[in-house]
C-alpha atoms as a PDB file:
ATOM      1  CA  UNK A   1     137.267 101.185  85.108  1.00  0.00           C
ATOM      2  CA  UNK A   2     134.036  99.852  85.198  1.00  0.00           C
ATOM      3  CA  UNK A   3     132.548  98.218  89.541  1.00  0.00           C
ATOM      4  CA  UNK A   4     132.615  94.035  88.710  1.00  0.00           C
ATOM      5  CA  UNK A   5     129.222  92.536  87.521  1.00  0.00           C
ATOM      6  CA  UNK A   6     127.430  91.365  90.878  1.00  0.00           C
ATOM      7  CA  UNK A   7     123.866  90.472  91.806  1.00  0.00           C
ATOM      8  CA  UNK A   8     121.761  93.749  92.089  1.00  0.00           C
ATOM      9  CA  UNK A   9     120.510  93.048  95.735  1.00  0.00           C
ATOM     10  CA  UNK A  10     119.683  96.908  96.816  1.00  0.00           C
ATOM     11  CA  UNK A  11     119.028 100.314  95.804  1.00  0.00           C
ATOM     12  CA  UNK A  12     122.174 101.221  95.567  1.00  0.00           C
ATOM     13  CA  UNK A  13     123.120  98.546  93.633  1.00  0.00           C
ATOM     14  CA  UNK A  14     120.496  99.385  91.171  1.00  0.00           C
ATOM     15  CA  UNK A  15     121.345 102.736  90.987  1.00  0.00           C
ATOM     16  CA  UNK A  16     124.828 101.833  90.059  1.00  0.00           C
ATOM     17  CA  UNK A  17     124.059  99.418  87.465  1.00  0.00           C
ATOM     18  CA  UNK A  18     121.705 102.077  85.873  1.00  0.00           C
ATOM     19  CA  UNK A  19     124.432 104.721  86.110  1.00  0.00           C
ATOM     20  CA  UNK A  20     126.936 101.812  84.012  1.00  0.00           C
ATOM     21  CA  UNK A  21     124.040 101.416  81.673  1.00  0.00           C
ATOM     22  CA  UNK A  22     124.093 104.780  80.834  1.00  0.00           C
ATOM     23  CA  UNK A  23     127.826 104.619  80.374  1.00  0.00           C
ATOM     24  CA  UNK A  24     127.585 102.032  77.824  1.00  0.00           C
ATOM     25  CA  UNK A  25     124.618 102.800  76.117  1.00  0.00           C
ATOM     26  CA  UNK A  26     125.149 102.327  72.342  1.00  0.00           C
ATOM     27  CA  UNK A  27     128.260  99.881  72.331  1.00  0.00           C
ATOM     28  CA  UNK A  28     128.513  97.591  69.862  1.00  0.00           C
ATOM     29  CA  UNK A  29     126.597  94.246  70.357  1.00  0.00           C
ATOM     30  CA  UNK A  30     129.298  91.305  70.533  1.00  0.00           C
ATOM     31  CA  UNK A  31     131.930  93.538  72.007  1.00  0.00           C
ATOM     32  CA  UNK A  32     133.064  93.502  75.500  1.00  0.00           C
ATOM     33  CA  UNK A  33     130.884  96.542  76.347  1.00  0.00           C
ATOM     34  CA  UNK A  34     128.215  95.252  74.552  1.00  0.00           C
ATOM     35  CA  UNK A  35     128.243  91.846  76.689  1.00  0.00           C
ATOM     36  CA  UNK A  36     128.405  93.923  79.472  1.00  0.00           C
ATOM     37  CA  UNK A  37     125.367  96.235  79.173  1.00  0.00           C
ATOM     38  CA  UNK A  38     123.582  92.993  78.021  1.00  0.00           C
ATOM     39  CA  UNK A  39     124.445  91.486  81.458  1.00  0.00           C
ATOM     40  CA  UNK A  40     123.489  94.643  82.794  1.00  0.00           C
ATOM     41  CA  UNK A  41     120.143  95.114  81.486  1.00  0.00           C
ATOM     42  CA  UNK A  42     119.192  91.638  82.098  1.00  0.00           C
ATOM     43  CA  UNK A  43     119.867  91.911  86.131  1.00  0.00           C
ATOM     44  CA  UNK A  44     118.094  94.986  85.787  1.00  0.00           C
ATOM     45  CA  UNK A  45     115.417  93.678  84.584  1.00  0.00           C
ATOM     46  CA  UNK A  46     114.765  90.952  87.149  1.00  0.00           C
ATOM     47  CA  UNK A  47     115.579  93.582  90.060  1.00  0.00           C
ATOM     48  CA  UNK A  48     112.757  95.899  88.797  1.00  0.00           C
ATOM     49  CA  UNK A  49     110.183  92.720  87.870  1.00  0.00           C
ATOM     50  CA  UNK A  50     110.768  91.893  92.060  1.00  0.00           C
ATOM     51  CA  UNK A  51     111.175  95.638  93.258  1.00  0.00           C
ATOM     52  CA  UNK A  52     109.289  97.942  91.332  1.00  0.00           C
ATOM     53  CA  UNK A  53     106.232  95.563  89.558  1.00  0.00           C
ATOM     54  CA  UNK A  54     104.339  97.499  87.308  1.00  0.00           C
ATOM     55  CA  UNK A  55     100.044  96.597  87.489  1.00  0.00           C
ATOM     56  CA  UNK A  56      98.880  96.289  83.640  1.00  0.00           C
ATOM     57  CA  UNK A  57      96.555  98.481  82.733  1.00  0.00           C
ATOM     58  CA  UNK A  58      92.374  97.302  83.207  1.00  0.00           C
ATOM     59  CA  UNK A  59      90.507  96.717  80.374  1.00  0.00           C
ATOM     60  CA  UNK A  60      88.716 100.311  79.799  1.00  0.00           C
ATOM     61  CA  UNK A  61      92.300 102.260  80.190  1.00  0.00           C
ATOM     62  CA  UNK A  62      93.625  99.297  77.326  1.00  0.00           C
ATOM     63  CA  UNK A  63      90.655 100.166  75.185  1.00  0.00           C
ATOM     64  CA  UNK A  64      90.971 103.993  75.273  1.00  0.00           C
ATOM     65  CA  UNK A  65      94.585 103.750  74.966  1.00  0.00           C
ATOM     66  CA  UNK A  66      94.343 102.165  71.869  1.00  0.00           C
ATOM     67  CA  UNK A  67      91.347 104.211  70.433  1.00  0.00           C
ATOM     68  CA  UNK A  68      93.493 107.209  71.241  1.00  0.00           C
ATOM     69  CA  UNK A  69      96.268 105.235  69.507  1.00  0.00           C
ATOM     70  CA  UNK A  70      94.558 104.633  66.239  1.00  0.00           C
ATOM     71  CA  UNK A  71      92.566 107.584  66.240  1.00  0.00           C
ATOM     72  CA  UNK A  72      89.107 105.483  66.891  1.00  0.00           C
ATOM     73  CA  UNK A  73      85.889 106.783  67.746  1.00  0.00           C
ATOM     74  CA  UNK A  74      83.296 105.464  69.902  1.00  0.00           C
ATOM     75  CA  UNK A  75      81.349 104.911  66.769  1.00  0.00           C
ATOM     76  CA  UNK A  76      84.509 102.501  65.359  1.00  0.00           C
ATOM     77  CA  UNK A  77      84.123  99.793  69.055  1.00  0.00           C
ATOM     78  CA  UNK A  78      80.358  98.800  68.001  1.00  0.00           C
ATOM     79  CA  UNK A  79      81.482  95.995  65.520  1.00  0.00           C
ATOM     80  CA  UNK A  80      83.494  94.721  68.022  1.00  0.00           C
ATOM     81  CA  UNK A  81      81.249  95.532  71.612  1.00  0.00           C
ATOM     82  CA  UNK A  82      77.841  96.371  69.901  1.00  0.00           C
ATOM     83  CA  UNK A  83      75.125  99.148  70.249  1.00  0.00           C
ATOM     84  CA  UNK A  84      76.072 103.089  70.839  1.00  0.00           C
ATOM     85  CA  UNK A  85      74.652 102.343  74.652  1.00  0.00           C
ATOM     86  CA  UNK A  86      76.904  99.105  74.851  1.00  0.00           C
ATOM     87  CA  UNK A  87      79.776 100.867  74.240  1.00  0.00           C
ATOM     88  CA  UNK A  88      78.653 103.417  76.646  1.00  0.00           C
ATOM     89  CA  UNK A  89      78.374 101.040  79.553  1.00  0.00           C
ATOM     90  CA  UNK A  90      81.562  99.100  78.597  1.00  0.00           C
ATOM     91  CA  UNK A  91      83.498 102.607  78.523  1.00  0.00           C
ATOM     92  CA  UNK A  92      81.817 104.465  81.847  1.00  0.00           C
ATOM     93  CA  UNK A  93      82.472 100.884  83.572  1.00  0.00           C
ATOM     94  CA  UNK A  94      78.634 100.107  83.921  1.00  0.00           C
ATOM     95  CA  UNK A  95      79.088  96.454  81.956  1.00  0.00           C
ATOM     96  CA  UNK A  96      81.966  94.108  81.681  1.00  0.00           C
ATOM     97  CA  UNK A  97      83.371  92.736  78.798  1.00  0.00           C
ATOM     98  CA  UNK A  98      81.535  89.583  77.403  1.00  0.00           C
ATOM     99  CA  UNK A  99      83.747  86.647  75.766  1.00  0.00           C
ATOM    100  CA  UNK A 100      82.694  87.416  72.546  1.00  0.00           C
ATOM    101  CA  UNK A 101      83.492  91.519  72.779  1.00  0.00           C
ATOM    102  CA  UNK A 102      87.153  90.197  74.166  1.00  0.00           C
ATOM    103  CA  UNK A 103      87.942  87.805  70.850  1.00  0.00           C
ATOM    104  CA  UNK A 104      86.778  90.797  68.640  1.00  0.00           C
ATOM    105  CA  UNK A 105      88.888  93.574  71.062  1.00  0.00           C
ATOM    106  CA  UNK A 106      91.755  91.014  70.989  1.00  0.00           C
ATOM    107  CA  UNK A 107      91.858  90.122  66.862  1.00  0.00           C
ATOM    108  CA  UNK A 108      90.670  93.737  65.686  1.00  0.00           C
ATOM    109  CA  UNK A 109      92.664  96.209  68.035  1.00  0.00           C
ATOM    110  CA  UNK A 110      95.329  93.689  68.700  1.00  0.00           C
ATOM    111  CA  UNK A 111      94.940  94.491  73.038  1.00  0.00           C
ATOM    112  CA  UNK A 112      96.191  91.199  74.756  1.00  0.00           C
ATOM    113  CA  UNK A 113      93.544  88.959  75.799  1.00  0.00           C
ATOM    114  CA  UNK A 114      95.311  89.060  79.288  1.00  0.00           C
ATOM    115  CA  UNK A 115      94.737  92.191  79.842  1.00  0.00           C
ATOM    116  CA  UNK A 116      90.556  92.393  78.890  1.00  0.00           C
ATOM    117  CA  UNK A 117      90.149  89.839  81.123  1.00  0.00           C
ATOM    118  CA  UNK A 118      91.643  91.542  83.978  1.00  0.00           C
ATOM    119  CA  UNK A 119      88.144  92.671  86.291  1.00  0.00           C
ATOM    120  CA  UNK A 120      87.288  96.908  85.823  1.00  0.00           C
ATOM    121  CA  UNK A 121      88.527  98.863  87.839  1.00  0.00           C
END
């Protein structure tokens, strides 16, 4: 029998709901079980956004992620950043991202604009 659906206030509470997630993982949306590890994942979710916040990435780790993501060279960021050194002093942290270098990052690479804003590290 599964505990009663409660607040998650503590670790241990957390713990438990993530132990009846695991239970219920894969039932049926619309059933019972379903509603329930719906309900579940949702108080989850707002226990880790207040608990266990995770930082977004800066800009540079965003921009390497993605190269590494789409197989990109150095060579592919100078449409969007400019010359061979620009991209150097963008990448080794030497020069922060202008406006313009943002839009193209943003519409090209498709990195959220929230994120290249975000100061370097």
């Amino acid at each position: 029998m599964m505990a009663e659906l409660k607040p998650i206030r503590t670790e241990a509470d957390y713990d438990a709901a993530l132990e009846q997630v695991e239970q219920l993982w894969g039932a049926a949306s619309g059933t019972p079980d379903g509603d329930r590890l719906d309900i579940l994942a949702t108080l989850i979710d707002a226990y880790e956004a207040e608990h266990h916040p995770m930082d977004p990435p800066d800009p540079v780790e965003a921009i390497k992620f993605r190269m590494e993501q789409m197989g990109l060279t150095r060579k592919d960021l100078e449409p969007m950043i400019g010359t061979r050194t620009r991209v150097a002093e963008i990448l080794n942290r030497r020069r922060s991202l202008s406006i313009g270098m943002i839009r193209r990052l943003h519409e090209r690479l498709g990195i959220p604009a929230e994120i290249l804003i975000r100061p370097l590290a």
